[in-house]
Protein backbone atom coordinates (compact mmCIF):
# COMPACT_ATOMS: atom_id res chain seq x y z
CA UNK A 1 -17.27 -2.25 -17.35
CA UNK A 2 -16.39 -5.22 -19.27
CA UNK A 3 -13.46 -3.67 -20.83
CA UNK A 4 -9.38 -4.37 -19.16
CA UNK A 5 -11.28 -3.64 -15.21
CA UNK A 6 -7.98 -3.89 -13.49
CA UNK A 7 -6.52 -0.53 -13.61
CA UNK A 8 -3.44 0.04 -15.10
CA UNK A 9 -1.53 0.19 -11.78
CA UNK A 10 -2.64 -3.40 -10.14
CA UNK A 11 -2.69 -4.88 -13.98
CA UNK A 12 1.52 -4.24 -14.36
CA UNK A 13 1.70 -5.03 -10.50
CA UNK A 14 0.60 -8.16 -11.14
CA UNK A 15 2.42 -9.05 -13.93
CA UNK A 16 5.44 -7.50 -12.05
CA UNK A 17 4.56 -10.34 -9.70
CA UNK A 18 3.42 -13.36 -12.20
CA UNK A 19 7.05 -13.12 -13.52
CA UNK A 20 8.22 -14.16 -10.29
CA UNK A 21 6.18 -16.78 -9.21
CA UNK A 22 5.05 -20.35 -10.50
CA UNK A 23 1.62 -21.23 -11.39
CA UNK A 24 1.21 -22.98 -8.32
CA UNK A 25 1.16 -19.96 -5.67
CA UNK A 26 -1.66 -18.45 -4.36
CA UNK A 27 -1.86 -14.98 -3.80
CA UNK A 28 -4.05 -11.62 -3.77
CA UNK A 29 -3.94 -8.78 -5.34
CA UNK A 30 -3.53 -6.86 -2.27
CA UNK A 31 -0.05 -8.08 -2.61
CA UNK A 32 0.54 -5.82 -5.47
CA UNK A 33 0.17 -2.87 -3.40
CA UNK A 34 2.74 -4.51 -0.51
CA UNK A 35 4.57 -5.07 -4.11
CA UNK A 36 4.66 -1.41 -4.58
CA UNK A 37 5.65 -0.31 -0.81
CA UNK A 38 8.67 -2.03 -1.10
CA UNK A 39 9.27 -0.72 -4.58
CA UNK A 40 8.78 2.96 -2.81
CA UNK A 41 11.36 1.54 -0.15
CA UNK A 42 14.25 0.49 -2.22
CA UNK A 43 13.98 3.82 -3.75
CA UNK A 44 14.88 5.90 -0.22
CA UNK A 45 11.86 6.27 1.58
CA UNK A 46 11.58 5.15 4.73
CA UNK A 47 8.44 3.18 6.30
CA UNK A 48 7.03 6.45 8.06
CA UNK A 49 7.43 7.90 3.89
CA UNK A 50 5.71 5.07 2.77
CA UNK A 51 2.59 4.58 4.86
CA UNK A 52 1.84 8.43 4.39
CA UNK A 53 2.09 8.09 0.93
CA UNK A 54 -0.16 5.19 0.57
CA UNK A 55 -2.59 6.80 3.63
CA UNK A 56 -2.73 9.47 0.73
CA UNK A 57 -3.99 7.57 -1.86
CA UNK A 58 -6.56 5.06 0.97
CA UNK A 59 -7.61 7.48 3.20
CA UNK A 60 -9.15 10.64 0.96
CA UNK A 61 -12.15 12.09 2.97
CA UNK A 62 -14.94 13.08 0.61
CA UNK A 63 -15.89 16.56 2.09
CA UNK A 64 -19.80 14.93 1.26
CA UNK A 65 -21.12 12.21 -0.36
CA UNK A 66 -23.40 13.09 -3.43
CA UNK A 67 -24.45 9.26 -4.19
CA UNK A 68 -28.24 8.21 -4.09
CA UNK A 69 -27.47 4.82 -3.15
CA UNK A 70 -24.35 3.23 -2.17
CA UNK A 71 -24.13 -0.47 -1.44
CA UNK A 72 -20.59 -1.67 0.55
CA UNK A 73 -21.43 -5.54 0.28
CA UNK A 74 -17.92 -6.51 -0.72
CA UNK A 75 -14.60 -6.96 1.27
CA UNK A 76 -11.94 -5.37 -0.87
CA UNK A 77 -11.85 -3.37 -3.94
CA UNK A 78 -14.67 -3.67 -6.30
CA UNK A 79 -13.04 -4.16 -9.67
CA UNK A 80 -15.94 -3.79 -12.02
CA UNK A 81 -19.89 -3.08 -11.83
CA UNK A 82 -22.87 -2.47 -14.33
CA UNK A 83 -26.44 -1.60 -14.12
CA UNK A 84 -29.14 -3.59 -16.21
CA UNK A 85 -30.82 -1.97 -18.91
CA UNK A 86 -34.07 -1.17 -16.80
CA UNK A 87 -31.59 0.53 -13.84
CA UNK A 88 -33.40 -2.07 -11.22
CA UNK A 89 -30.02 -4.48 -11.05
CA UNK A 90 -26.53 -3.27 -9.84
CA UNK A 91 -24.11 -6.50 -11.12
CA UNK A 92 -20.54 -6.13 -9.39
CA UNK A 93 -17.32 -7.90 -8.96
CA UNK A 94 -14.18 -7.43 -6.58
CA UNK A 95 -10.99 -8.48 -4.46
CA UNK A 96 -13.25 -10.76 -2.48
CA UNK A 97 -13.35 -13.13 -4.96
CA UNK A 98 -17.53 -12.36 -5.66
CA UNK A 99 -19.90 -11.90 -8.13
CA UNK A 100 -22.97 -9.99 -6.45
CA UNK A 101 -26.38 -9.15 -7.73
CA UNK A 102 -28.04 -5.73 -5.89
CA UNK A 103 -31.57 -4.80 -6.27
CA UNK A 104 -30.83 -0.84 -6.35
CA UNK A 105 -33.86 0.53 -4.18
CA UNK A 106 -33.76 -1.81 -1.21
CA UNK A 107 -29.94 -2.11 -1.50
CA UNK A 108 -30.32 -5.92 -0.73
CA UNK A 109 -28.29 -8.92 -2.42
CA UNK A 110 -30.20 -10.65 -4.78
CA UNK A 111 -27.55 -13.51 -5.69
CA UNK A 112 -23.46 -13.45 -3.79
CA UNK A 113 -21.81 -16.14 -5.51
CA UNK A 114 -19.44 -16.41 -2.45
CA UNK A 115 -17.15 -19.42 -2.99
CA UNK A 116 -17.92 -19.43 -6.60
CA UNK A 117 -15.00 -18.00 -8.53
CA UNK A 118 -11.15 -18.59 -7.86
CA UNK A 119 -9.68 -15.39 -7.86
CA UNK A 120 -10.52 -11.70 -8.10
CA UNK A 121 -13.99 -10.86 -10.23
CA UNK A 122 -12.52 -8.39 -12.57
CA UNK A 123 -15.00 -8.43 -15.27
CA UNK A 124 -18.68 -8.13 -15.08
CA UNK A 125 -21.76 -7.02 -17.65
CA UNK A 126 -25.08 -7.65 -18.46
CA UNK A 127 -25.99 -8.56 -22.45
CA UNK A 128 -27.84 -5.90 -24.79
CA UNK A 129 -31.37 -6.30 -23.30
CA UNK A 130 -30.81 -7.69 -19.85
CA UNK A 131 -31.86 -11.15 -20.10
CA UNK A 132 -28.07 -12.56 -19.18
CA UNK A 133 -25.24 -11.13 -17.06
CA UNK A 134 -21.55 -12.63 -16.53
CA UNK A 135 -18.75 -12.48 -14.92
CA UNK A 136 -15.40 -13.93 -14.57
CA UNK A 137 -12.14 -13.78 -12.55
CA UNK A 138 -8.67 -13.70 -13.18
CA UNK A 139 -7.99 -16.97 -13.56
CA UNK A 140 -10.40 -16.91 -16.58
CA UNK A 141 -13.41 -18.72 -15.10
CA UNK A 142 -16.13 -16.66 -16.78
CA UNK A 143 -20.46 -17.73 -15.91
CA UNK A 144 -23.24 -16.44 -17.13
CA UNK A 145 -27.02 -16.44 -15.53
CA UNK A 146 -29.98 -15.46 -17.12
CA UNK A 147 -32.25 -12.89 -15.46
CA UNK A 148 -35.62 -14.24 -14.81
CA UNK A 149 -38.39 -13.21 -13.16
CA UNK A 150 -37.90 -15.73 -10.02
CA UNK A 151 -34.45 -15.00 -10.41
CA UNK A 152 -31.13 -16.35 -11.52
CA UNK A 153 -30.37 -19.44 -13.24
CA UNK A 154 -26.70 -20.13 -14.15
CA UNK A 155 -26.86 -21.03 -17.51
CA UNK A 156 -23.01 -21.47 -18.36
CA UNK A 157 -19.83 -21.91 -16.49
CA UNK A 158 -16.32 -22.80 -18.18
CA UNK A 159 -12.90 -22.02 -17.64
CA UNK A 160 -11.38 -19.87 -20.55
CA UNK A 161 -7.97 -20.85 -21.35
CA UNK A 162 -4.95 -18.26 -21.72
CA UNK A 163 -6.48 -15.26 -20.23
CA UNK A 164 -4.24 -12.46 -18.59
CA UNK A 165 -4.53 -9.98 -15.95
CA UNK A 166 -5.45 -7.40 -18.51
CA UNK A 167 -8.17 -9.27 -20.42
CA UNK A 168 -11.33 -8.00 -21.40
CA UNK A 169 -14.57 -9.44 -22.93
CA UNK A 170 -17.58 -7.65 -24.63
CA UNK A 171 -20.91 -8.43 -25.18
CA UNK A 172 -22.09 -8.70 -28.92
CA UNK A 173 -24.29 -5.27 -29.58
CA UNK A 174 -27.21 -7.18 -30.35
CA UNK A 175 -26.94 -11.22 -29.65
CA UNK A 176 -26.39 -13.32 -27.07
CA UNK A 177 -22.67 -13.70 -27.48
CA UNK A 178 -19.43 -12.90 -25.65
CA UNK A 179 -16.32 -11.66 -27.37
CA UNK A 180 -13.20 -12.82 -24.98
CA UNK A 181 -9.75 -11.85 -25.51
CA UNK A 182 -6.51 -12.76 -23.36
CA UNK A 183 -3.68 -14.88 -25.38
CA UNK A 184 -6.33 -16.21 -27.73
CA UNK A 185 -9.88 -14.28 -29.05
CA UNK A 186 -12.94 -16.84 -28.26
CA UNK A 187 -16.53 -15.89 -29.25
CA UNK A 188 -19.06 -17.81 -26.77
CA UNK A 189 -22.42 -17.73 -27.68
CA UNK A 190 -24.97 -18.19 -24.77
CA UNK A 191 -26.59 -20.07 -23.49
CA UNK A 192 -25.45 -22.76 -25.56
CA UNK A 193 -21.59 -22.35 -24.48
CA UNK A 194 -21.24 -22.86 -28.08
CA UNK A 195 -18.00 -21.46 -28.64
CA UNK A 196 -15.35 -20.60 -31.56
CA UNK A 197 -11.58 -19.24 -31.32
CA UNK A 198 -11.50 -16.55 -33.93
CA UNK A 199 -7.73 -15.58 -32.98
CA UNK A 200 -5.13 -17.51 -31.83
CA UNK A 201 -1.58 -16.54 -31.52
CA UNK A 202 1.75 -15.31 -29.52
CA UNK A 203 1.01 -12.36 -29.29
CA UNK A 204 -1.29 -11.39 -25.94
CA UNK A 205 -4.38 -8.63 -26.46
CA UNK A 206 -5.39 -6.41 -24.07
CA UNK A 207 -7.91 -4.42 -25.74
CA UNK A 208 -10.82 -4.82 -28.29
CA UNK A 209 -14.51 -4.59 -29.32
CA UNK A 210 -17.28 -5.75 -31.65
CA UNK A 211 -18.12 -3.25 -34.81
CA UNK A 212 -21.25 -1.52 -34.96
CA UNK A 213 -22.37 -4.37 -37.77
CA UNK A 214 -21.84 -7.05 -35.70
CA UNK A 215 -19.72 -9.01 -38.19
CA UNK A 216 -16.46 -7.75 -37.46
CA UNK A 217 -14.06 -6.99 -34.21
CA UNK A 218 -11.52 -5.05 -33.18
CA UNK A 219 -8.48 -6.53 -32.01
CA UNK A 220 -5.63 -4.50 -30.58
CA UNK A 221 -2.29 -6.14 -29.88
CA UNK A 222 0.76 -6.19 -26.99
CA UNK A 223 2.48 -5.76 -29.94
CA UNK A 224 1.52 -2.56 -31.56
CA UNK A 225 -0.95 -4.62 -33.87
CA UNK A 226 -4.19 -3.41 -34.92
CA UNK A 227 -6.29 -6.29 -36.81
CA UNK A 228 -10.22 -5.89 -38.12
CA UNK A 229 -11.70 -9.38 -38.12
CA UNK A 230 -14.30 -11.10 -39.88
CA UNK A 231 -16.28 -13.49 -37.10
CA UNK A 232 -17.69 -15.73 -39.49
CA UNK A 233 -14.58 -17.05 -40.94
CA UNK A 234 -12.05 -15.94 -38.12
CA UNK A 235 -10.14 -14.12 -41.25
CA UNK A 236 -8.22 -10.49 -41.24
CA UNK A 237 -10.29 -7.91 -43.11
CA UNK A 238 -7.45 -5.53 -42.41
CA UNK A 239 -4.35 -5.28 -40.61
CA UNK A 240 -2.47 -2.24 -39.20
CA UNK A 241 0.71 -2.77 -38.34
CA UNK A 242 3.26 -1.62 -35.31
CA UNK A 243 6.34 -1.00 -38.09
CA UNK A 244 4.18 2.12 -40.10
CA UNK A 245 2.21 3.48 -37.01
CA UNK A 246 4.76 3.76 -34.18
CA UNK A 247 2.41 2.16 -32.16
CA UNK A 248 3.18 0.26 -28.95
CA UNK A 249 0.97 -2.27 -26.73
CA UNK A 250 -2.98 -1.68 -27.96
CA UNK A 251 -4.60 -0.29 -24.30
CA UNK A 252 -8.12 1.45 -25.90
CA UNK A 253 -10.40 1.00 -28.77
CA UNK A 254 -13.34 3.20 -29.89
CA UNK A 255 -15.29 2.47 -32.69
CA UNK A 256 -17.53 5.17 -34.75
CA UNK A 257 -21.12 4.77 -35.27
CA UNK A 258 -20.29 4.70 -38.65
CA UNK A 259 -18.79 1.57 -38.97
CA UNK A 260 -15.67 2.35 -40.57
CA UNK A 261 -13.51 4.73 -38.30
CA UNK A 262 -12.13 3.45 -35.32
CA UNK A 263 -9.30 4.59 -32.89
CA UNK A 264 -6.79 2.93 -30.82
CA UNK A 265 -4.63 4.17 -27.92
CA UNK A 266 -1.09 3.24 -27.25
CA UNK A 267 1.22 2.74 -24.32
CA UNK A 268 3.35 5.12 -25.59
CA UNK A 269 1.01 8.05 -25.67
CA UNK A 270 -0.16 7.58 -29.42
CA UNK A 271 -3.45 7.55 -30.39
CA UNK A 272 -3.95 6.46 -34.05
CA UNK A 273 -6.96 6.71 -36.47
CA UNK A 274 -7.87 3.96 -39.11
CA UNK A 275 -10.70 3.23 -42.04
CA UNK A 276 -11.57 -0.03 -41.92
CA UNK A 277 -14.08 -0.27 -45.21
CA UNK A 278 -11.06 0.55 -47.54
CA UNK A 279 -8.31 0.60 -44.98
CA UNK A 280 -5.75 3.71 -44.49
CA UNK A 281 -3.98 4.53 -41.78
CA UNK A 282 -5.96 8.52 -41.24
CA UNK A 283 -3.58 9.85 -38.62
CA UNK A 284 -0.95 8.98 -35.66
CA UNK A 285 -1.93 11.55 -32.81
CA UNK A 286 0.65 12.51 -29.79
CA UNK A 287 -1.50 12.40 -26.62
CA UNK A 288 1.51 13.29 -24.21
CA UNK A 289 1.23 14.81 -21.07
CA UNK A 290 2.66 18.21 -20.16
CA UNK A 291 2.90 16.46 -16.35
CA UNK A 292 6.51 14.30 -15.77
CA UNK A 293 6.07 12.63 -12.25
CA UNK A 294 9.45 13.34 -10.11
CA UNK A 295 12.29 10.75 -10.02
CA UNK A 296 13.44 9.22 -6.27
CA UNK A 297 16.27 12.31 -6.36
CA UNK A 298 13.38 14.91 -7.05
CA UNK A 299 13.88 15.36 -10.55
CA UNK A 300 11.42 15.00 -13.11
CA UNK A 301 11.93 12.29 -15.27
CA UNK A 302 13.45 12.81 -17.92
CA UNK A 303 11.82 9.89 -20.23
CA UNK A 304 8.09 9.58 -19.28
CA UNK A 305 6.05 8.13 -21.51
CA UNK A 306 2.25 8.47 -20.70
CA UNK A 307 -0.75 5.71 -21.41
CA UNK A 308 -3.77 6.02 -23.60
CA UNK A 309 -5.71 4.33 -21.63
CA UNK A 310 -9.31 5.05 -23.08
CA UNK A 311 -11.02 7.03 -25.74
CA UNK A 312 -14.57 7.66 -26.80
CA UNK A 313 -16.37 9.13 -30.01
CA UNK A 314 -19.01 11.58 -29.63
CA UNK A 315 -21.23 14.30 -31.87
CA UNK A 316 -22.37 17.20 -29.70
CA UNK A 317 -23.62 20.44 -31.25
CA UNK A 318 -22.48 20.00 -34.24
CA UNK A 319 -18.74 19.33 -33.03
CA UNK A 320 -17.70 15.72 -33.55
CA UNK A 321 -14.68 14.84 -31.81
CA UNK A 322 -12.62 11.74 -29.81
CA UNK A 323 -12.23 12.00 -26.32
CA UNK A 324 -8.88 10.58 -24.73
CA UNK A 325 -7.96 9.92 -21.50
CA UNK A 326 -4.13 9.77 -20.91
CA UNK A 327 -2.87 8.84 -16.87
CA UNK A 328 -3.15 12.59 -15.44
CA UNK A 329 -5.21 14.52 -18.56
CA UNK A 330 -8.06 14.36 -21.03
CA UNK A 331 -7.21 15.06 -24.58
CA UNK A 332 -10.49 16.54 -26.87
CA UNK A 333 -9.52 16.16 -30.34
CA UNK A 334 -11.79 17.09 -33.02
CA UNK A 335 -11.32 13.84 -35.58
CA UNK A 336 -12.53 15.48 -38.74
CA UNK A 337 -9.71 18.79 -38.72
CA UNK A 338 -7.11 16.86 -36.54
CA UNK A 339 -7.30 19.68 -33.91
CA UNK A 340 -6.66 19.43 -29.77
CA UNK A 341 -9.23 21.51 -28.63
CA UNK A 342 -8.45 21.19 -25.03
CA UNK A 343 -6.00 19.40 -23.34
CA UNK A 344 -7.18 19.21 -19.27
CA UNK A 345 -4.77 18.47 -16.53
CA UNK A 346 -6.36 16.31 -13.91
CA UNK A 347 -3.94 15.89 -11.23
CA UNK A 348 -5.88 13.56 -9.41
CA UNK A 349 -5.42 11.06 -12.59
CA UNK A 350 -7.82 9.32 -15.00
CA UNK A 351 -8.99 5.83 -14.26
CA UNK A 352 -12.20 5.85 -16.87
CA UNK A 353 -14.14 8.08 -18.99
CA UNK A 354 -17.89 8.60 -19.72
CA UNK A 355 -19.00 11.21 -21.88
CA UNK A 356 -23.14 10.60 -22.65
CA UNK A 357 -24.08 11.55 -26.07
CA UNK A 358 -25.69 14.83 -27.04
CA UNK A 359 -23.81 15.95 -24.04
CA UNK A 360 -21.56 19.16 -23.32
CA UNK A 361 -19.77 17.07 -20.26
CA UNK A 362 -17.66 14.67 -19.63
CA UNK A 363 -17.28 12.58 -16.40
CA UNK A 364 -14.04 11.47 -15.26
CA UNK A 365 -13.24 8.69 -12.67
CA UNK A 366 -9.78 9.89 -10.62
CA UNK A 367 -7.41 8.30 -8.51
CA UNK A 368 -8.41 9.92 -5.70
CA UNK A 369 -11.99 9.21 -5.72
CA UNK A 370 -14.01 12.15 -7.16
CA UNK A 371 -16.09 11.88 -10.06
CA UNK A 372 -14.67 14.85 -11.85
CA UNK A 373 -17.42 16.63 -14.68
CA UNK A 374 -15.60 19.00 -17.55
CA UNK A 375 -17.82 21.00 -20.40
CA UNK A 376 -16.31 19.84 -23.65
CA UNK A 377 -16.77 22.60 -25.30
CA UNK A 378 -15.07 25.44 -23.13
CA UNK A 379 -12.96 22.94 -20.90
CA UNK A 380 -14.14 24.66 -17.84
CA UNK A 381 -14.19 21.97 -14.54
CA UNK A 382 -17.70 21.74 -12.97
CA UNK A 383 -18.48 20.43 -9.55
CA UNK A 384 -17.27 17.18 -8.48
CA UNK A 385 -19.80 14.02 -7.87
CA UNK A 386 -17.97 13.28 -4.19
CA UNK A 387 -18.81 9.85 -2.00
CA UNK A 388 -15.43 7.30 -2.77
CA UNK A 389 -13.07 7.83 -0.17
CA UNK A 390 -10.00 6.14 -2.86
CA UNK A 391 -9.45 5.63 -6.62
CA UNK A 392 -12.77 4.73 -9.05
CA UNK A 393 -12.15 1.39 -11.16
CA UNK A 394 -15.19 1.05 -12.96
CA UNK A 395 -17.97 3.79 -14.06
CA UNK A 396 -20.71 3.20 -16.35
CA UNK A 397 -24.09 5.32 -17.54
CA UNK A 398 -27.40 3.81 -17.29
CA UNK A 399 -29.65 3.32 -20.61
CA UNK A 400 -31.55 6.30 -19.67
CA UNK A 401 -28.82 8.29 -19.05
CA UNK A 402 -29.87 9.74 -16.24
CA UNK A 403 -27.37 7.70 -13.51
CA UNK A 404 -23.77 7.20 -12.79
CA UNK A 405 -22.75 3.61 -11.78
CA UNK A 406 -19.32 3.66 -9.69
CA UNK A 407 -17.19 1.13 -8.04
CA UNK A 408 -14.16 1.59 -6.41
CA UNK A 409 -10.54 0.68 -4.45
CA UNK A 410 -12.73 2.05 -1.31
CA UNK A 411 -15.18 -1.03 -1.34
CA UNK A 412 -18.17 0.77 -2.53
CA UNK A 413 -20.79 0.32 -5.32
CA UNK A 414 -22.43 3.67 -5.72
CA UNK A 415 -25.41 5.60 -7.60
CA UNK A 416 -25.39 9.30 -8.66
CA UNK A 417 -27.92 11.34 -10.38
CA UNK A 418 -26.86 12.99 -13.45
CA UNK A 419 -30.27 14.27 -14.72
CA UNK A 420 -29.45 17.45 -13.09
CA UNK A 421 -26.16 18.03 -15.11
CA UNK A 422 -27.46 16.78 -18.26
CA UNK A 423 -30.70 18.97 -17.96
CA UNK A 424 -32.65 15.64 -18.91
């Protein structure tokens, strides 16, 4: 997924940590988890606490393994993977500092740039057609190879200035161009490198996305902001801001097929609905949780705010709704009436969403490691796609709709049919 990879846990580790240190250090991010052991310490726990508590979240044993293929070439977490268009390609990135290129049916490594980035691969995708895939790390060095039939030719390689921990880049729906965000929005077109900076401000994003048109993006703010822009001049079509929605630091955007509506989720467990064409602000929707974790004297906390961390359009049967995930639920609102349908508690919490169109079910990446399937329509919880043995950071759906692509804090890239649960 090319969208924010770093979950939401590692992304404010490491920021806990940036604040801290100088440009100058080198580190990992397996320091954010020692980061967050000694955060568990100061709070009362002692060591013996601790280690069971992380052993918890490391060590879940998948009572099977329901993947078709699985392929454990990195060392670390895998941060972000993606399947090309024709399913023959698995493209992943991780903790290891590598890009890798998997031929699915053998399972073998078809190009491991190993000593090729600088930091983590966080980011990873292959364009509309397959003909170019990228990736980049966290210290925003970002290349892209084209697929040929010999193989891979690294066609562009540059450093991208003022990226973040939680930036996120998207391929254009139908060109050979990347949309980058961090501090500053850059639109790289490929394989020229040709490259334009349609934003450029104070003010960090961690969240956005081309419109269906390809003329205009997305672009949701740290600071509450929500701006539409127009790529060929770099000017604001439309701008929603923080002071009339409520809204706090942008996390998700979903954009309707119908080029107009689009949705943005909140830190602060809002989810807001805008027209873009003649812009209005539709509605501000409360996506909190009925779940408040427990403070370090066993009390729940009293102000717990919950994240809005993805969302997703869909038509299915005649229902149209927007699918939200929020840390420990999934919200199903029905965008035309302003209704929750259902709102399911998933105590194993939500790192990514995937709901296929013309579907009745959603899929559901957890901490723990299951690939969790729900009916949208009744709410009901189907059986679990098992294999991960910790928390899912990236999931994505093949063209044909008939595969789940999973990566995840356990190391492992892995395949699962779907065909059977879609009825395809």
């Amino acid at each position: 997924m090319t969208q924010d990879n770093v979950p939401r846990e590692l992304r404010e580790g490491r920021q806990r940590l940036d604040e801290g240190l100088s440009d100058d250090d080198d580190f990992e991010l397996v320091e954010v988890l020692e980061n967050v052991v000694d955060e568990v310490l100061e709070q009362g726990e002692t060591d013996d606490e601790a280690e069971d508590d992380i052993g918890d979240i490391w060590n879940y044993q998948p009572s099977k393994d329901d993947a078709i293929h699985t392929h454990s070439h990195h060392k670390g977490s895998v941060f972000a993977c993606d399947i090309h268009p024709e399913g023959k390609i698995i493209a992943s990135g991780g903790e290891d500092d590598r890009f890798i290129l998997t031929e699915v049916s053998s399972g073998n490594i078809l190009l491991d740039c190993n000593n090729y980035f600088q930091d983590s691969v966080t980011m990873v995708g292959f364009n509309h057609d397959g003909k170019y895939v990228f990736g980049c790390d966290m210290m925003g060095l970002i290349a892209v190879w084209k697929v040929l039939p010999s193989g891979f030719s690294c066609v562009f390689k540059e450093t991208v200035g003022g990226l973040t921990p939680s930036s996120w880049a998207k391929w254009h729906p139908k060109s050979n161009v990347l949309l980058i965000g961090g501090h500053s929005v850059w639109l790289y077109k490929v394989p020229s490198g040709q490259c334009k900076l349609v934003h450029e401000g104070t003010t960090e994003t961690d969240s956005g996305d081309f419109m269906p048109d390809g003329k205009r993006a997305v672009i949701g703010f740290e600071d509450g902001t929500v701006k539409v822009i127009d790529l060929a001049t770099g000017g604001t079509n439309c701008k929603f801001a923080p002071e009339s929605t409520q809204l706090s630091n942008i996390l998700s955007v979903a954009i309707h097929p119908d080029n107009n509506l689009i949705a943005v989720g909140a830190m602060n467990s809002k989810l807001a609905l805008f027209k873009t064409q003649q812009p209005k602000t539709v509605a501000v929707l409360d996506c909190a949780e009925d779940i408040r974790p427990l403070d370090q004297d066993g009390e729940e906390q009293e102000e717990y705010v919950t994240s809005t961390e993805s969302a997703v359009f869909v038509s299915v049967d005649g229902m149209n709704v927007l699918v939200v995930g929020t840390d420990h639920a999934v919200h199903v609102w029905d965008y035309t009436r302003l209704v929750l349908r259902h709102k399911i508690a998933i105590d194993d919490g939500v790192t990514r969403i995937i709901w296929p169109e013309n579907s009745l079910f959603i899929f559901v990446g957890t901490r723990l490691g299951t690939v969790n399937v729900y009916n949208a329509l009744s709410g009901e919880k189907q059986p679990s796609l098992e294999g991960h043995k910790s928390s899912i950071l990236d999931i994505h759906l093949s063209s044909d709709k008939r595969h789940l692509i999973t990566s995840g804090d356990d190391g492992a890239v892995k395949m699962f049919d779907i065909s059977q649960i879609l009825r395809i």
